[in-house]
PDB file of N, CA and C in Angstrom:
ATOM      1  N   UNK A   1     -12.632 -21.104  37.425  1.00  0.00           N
ATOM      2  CA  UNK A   1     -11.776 -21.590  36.369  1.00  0.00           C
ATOM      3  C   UNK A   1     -12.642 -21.990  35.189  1.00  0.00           C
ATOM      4  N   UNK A   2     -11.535 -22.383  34.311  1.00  0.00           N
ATOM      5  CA  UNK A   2     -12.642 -22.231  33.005  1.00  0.00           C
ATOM      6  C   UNK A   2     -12.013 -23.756  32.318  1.00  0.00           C
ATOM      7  N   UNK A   3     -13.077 -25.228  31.897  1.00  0.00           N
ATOM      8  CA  UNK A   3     -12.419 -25.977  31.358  1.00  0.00           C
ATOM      9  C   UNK A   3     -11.658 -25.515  29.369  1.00  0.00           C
ATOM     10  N   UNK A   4     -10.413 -25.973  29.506  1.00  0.00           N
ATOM     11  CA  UNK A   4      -9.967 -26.039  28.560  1.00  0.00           C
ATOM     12  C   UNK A   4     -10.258 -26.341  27.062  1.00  0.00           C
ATOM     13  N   UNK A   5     -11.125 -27.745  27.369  1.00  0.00           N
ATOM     14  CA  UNK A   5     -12.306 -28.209  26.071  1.00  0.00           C
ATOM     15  C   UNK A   5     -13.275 -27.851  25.877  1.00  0.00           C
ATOM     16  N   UNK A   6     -14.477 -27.640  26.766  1.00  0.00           N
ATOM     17  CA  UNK A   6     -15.165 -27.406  26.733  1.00  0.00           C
ATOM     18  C   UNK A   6     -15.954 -26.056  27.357  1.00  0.00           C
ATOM     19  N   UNK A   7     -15.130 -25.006  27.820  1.00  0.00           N
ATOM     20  CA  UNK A   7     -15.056 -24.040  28.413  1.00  0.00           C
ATOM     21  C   UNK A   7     -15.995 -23.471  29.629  1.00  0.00           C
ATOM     22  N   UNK A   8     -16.771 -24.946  30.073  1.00  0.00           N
ATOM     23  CA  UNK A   8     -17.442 -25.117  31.284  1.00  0.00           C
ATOM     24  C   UNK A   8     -16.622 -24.314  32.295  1.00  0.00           C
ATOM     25  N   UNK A   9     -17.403 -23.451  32.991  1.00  0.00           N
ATOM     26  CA  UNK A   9     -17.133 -22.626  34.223  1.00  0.00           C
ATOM     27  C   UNK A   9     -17.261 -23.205  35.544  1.00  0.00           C
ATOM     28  N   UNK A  10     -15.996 -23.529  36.287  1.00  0.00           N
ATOM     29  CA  UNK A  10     -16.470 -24.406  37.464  1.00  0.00           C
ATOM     30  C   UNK A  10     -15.237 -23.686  38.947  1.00  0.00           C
ATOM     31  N   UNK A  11     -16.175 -23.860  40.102  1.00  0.00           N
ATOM     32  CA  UNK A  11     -14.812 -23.926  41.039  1.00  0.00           C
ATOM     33  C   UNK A  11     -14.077 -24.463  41.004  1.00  0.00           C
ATOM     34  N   UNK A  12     -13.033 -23.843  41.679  1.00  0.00           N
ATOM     35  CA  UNK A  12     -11.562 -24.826  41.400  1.00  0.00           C
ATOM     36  C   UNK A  12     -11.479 -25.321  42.981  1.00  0.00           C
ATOM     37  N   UNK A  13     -12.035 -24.688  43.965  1.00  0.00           N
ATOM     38  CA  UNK A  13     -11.703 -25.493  45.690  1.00  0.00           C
ATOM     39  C   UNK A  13     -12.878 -27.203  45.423  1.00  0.00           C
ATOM     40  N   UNK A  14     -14.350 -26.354  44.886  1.00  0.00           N
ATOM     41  CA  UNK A  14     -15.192 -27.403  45.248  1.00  0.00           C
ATOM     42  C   UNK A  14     -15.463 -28.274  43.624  1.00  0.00           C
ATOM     43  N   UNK A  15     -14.967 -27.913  42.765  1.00  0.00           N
ATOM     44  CA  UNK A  15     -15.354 -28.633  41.560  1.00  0.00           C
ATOM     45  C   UNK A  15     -16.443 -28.339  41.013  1.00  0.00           C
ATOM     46  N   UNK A  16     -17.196 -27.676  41.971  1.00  0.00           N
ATOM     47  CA  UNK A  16     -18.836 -27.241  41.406  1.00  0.00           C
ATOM     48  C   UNK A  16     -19.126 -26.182  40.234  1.00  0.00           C
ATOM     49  N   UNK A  17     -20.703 -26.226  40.005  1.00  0.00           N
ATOM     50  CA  UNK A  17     -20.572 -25.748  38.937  1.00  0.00           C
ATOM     51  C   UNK A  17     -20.627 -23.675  39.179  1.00  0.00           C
ATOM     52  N   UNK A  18     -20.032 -22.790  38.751  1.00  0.00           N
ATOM     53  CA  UNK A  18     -20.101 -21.376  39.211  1.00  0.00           C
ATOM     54  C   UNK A  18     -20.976 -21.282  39.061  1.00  0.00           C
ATOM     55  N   UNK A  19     -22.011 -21.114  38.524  1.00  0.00           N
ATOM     56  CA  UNK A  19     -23.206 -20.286  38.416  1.00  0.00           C
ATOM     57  C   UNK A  19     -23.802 -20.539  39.579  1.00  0.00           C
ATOM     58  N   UNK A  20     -23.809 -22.283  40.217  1.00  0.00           N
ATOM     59  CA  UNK A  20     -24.934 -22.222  41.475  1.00  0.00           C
ATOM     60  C   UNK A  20     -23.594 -21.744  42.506  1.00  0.00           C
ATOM     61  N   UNK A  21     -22.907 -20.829  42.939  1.00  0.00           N
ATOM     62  CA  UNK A  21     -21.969 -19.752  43.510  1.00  0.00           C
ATOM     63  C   UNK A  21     -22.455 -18.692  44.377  1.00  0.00           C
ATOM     64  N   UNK A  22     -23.136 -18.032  43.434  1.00  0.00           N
ATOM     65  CA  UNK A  22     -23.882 -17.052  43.307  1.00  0.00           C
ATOM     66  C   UNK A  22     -22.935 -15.789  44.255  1.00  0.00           C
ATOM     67  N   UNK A  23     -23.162 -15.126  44.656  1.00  0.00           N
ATOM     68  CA  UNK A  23     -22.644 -13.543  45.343  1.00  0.00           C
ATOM     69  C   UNK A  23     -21.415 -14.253  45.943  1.00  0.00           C
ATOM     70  N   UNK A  24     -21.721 -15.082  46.980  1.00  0.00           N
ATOM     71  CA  UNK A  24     -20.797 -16.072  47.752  1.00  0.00           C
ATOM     72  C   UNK A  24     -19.519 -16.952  47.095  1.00  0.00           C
ATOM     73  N   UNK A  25     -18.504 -16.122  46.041  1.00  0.00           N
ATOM     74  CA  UNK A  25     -17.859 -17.038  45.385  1.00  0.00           C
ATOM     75  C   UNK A  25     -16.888 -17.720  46.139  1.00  0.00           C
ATOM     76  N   UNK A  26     -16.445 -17.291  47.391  1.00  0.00           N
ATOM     77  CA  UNK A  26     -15.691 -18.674  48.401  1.00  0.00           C
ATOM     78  C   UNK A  26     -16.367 -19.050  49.710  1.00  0.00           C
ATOM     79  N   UNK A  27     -17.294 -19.373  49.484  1.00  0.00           N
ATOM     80  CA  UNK A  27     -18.347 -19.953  50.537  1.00  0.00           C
ATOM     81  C   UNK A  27     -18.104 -21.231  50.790  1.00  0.00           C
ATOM     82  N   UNK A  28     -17.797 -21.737  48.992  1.00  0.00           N
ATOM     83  CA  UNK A  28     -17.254 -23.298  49.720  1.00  0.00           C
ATOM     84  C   UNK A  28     -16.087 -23.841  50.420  1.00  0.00           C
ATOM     85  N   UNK A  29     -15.363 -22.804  50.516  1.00  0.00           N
ATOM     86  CA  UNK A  29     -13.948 -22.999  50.821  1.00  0.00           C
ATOM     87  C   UNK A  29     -14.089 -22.139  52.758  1.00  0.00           C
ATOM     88  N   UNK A  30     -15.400 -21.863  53.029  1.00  0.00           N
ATOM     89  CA  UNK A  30     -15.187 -21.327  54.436  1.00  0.00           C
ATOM     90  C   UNK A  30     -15.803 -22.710  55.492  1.00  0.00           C
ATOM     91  N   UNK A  31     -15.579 -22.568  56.590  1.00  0.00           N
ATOM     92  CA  UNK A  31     -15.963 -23.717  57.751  1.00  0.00           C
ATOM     93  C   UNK A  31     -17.771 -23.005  57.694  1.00  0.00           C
ATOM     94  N   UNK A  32     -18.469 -23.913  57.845  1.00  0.00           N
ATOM     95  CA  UNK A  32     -19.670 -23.411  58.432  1.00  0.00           C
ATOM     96  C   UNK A  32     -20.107 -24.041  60.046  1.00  0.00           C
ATOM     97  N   UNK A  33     -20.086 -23.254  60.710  1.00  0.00           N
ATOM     98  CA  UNK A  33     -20.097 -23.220  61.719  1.00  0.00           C
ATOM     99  C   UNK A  33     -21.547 -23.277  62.260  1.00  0.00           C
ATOM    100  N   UNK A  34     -21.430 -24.337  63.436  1.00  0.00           N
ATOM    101  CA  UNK A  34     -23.111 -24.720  64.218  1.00  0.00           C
ATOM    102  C   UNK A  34     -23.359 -23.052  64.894  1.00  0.00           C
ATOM    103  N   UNK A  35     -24.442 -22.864  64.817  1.00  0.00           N
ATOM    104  CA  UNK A  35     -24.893 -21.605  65.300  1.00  0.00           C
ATOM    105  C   UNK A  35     -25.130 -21.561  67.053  1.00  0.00           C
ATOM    106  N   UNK A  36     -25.566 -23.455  67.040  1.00  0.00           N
ATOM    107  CA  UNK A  36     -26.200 -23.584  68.494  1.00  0.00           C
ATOM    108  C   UNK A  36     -24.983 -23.836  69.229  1.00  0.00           C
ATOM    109  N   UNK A  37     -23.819 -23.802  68.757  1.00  0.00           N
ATOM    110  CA  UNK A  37     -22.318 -24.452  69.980  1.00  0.00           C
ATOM    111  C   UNK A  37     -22.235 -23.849  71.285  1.00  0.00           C
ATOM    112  N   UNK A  38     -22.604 -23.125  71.110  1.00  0.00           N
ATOM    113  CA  UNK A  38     -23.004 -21.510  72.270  1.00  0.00           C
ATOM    114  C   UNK A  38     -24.080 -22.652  73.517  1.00  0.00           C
ATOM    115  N   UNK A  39     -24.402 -23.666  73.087  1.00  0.00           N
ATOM    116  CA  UNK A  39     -25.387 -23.797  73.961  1.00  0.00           C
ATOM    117  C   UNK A  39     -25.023 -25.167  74.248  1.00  0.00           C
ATOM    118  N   UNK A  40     -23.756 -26.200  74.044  1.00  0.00           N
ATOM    119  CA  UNK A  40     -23.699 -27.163  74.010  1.00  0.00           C
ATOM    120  C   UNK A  40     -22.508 -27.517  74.994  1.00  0.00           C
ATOM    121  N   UNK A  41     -22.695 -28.996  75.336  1.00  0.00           N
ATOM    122  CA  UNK A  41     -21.421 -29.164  76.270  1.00  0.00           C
ATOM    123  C   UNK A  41     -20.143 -28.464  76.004  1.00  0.00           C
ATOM    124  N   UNK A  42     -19.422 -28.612  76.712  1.00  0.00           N
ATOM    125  CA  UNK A  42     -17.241 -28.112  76.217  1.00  0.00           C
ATOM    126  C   UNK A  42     -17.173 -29.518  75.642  1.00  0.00           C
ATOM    127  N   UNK A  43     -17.296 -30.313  75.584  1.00  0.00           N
ATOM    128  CA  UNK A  43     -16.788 -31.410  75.033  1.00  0.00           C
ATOM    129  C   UNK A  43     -17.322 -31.391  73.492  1.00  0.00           C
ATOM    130  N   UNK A  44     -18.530 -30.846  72.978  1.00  0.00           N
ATOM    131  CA  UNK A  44     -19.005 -30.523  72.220  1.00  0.00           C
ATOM    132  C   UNK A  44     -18.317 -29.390  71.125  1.00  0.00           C
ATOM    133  N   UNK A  45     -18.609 -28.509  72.363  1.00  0.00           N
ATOM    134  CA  UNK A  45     -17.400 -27.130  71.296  1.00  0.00           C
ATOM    135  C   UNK A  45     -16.203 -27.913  71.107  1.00  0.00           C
ATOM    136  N   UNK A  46     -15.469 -28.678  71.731  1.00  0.00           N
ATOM    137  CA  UNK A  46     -14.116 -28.855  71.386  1.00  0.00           C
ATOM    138  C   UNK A  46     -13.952 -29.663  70.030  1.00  0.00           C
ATOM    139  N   UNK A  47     -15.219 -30.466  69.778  1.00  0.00           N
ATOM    140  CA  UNK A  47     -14.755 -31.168  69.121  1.00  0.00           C
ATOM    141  C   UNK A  47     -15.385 -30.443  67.500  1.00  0.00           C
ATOM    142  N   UNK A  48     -16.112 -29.379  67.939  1.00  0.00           N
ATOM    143  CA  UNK A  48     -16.310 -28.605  66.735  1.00  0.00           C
ATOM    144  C   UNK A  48     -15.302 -27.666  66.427  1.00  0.00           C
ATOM    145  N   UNK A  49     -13.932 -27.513  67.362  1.00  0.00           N
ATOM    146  CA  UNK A  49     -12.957 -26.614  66.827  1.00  0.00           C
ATOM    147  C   UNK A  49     -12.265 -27.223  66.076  1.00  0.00           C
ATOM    148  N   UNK A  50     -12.016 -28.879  66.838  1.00  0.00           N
ATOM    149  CA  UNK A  50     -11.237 -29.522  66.162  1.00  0.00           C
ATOM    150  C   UNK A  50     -11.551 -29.855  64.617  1.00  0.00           C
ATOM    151  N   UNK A  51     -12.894 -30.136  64.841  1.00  0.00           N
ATOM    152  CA  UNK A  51     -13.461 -30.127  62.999  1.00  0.00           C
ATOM    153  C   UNK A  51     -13.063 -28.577  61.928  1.00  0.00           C
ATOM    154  N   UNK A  52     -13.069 -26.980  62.843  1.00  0.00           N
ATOM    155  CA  UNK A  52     -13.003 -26.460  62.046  1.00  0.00           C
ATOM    156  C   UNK A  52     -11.451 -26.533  61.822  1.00  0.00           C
ATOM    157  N   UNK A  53     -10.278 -26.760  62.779  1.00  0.00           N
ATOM    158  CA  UNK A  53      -9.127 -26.719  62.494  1.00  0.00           C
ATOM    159  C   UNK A  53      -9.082 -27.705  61.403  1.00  0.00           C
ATOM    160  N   UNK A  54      -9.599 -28.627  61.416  1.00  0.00           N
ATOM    161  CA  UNK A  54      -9.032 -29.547  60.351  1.00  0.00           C
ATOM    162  C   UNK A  54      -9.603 -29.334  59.096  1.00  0.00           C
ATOM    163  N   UNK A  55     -10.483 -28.724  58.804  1.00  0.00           N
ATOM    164  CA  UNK A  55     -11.358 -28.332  57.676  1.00  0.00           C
ATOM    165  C   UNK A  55     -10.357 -27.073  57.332  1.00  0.00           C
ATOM    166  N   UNK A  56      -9.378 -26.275  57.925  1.00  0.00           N
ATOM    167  CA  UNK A  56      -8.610 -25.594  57.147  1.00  0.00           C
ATOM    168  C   UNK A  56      -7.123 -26.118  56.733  1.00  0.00           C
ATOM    169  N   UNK A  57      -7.157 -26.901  57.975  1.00  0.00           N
ATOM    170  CA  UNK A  57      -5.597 -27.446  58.204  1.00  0.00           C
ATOM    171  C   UNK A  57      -5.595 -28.632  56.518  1.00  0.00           C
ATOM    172  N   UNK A  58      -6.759 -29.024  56.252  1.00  0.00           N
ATOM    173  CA  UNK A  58      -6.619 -29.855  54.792  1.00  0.00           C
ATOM    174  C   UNK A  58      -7.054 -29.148  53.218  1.00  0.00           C
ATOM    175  N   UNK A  59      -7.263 -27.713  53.536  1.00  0.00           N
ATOM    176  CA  UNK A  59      -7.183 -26.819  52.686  1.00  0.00           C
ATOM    177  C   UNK A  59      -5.428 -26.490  52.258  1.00  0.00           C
ATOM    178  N   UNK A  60      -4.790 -26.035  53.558  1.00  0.00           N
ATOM    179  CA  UNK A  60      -3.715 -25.488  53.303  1.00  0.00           C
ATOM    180  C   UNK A  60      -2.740 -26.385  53.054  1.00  0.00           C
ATOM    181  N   UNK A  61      -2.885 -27.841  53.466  1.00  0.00           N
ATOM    182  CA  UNK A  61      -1.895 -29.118  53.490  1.00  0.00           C
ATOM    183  C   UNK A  61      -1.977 -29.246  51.930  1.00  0.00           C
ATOM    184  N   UNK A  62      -2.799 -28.900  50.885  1.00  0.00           N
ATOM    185  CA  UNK A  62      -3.320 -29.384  49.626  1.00  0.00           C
ATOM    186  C   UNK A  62      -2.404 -28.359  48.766  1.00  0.00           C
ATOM    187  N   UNK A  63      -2.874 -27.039  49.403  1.00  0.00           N
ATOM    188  CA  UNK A  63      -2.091 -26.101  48.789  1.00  0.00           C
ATOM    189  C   UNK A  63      -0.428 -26.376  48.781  1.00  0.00           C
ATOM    190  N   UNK A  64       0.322 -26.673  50.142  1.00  0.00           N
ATOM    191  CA  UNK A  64       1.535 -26.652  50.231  1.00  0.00           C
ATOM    192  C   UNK A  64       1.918 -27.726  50.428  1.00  0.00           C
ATOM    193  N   UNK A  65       1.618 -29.170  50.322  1.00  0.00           N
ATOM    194  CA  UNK A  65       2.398 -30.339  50.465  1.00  0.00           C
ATOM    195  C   UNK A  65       2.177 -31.015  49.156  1.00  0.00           C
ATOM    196  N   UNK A  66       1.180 -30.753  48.474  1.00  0.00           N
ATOM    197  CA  UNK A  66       0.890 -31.348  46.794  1.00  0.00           C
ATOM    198  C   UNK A  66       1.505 -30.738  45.821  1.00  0.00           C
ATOM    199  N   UNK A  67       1.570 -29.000  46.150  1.00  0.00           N
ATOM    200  CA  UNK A  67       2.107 -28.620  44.933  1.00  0.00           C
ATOM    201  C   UNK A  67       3.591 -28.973  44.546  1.00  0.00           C
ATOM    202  N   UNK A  68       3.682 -29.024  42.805  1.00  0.00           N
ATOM    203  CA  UNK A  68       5.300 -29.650  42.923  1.00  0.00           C
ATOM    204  C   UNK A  68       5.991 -28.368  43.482  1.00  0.00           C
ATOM    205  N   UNK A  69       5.776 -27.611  43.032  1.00  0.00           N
ATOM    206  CA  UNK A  69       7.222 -26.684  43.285  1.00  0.00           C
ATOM    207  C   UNK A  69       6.972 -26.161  44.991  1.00  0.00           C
ATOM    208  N   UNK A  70       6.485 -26.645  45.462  1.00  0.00           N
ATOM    209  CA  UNK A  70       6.722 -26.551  47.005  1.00  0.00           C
ATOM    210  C   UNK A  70       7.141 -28.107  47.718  1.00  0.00           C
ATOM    211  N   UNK A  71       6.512 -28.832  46.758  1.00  0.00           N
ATOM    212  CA  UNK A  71       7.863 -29.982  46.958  1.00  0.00           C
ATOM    213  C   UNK A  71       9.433 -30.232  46.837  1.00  0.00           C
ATOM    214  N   UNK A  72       9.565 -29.150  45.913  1.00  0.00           N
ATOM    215  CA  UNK A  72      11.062 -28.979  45.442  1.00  0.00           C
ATOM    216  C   UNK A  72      11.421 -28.050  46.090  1.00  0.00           C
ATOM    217  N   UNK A  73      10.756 -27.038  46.557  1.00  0.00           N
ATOM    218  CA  UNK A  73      11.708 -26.178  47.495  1.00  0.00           C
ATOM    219  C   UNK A  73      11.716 -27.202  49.249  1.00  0.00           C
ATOM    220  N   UNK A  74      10.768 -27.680  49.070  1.00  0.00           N
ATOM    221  CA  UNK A  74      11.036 -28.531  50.618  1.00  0.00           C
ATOM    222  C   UNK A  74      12.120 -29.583  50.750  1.00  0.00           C
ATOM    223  N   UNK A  75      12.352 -30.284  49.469  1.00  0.00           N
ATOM    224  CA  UNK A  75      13.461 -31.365  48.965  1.00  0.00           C
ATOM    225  C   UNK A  75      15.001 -30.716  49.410  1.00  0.00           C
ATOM    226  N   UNK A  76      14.896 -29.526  48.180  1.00  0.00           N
ATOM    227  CA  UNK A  76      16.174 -28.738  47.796  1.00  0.00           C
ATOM    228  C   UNK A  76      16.623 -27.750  49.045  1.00  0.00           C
ATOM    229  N   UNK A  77      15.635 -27.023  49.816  1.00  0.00           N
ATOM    230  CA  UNK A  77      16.403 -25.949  50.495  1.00  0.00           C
ATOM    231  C   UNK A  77      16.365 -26.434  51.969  1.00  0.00           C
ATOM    232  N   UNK A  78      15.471 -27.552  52.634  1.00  0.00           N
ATOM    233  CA  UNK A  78      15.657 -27.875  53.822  1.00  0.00           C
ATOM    234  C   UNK A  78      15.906 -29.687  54.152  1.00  0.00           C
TER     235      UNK A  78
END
């Protein structure tokens, strides 16, 4: 996105600035995942799924419970 005043170039998921982006323009918006989980208790993995579920589950809650007009269709049609 591009600011309005000052026409600074920035992400719109992470606020950051685009240029440090680079090839990777939604990198910040993916889970990064432990490489070693493969080698760690189940109690361990579980609680790294649960981190990645929630690391999307508050992506998409942002998208569809903040925006107005998905407030108004949630008000008005159900």
């Amino acid at each position: 996105m591009q600011c309005y005043n000052c026409k600074h170039d920035f992400c719109w998921m992470c606020l950051g600035d685009w240029k440090t982006h680079g090839s990777e323009y939604y990198e910040c918006s993916r889970y990064k995942e432990n490489p070693m989980i493969a080698f760690e208790s189940v109690h361990a993995q579980a609680r790294e799924a649960l981190k990645k579920y929630l690391h999307y589950y508050e992506r998409v809650s942002m998208t569809l419970f903040e925006n107005p007009f998905y407030i108004y269709l949630n008000i008005n049609l159900f």
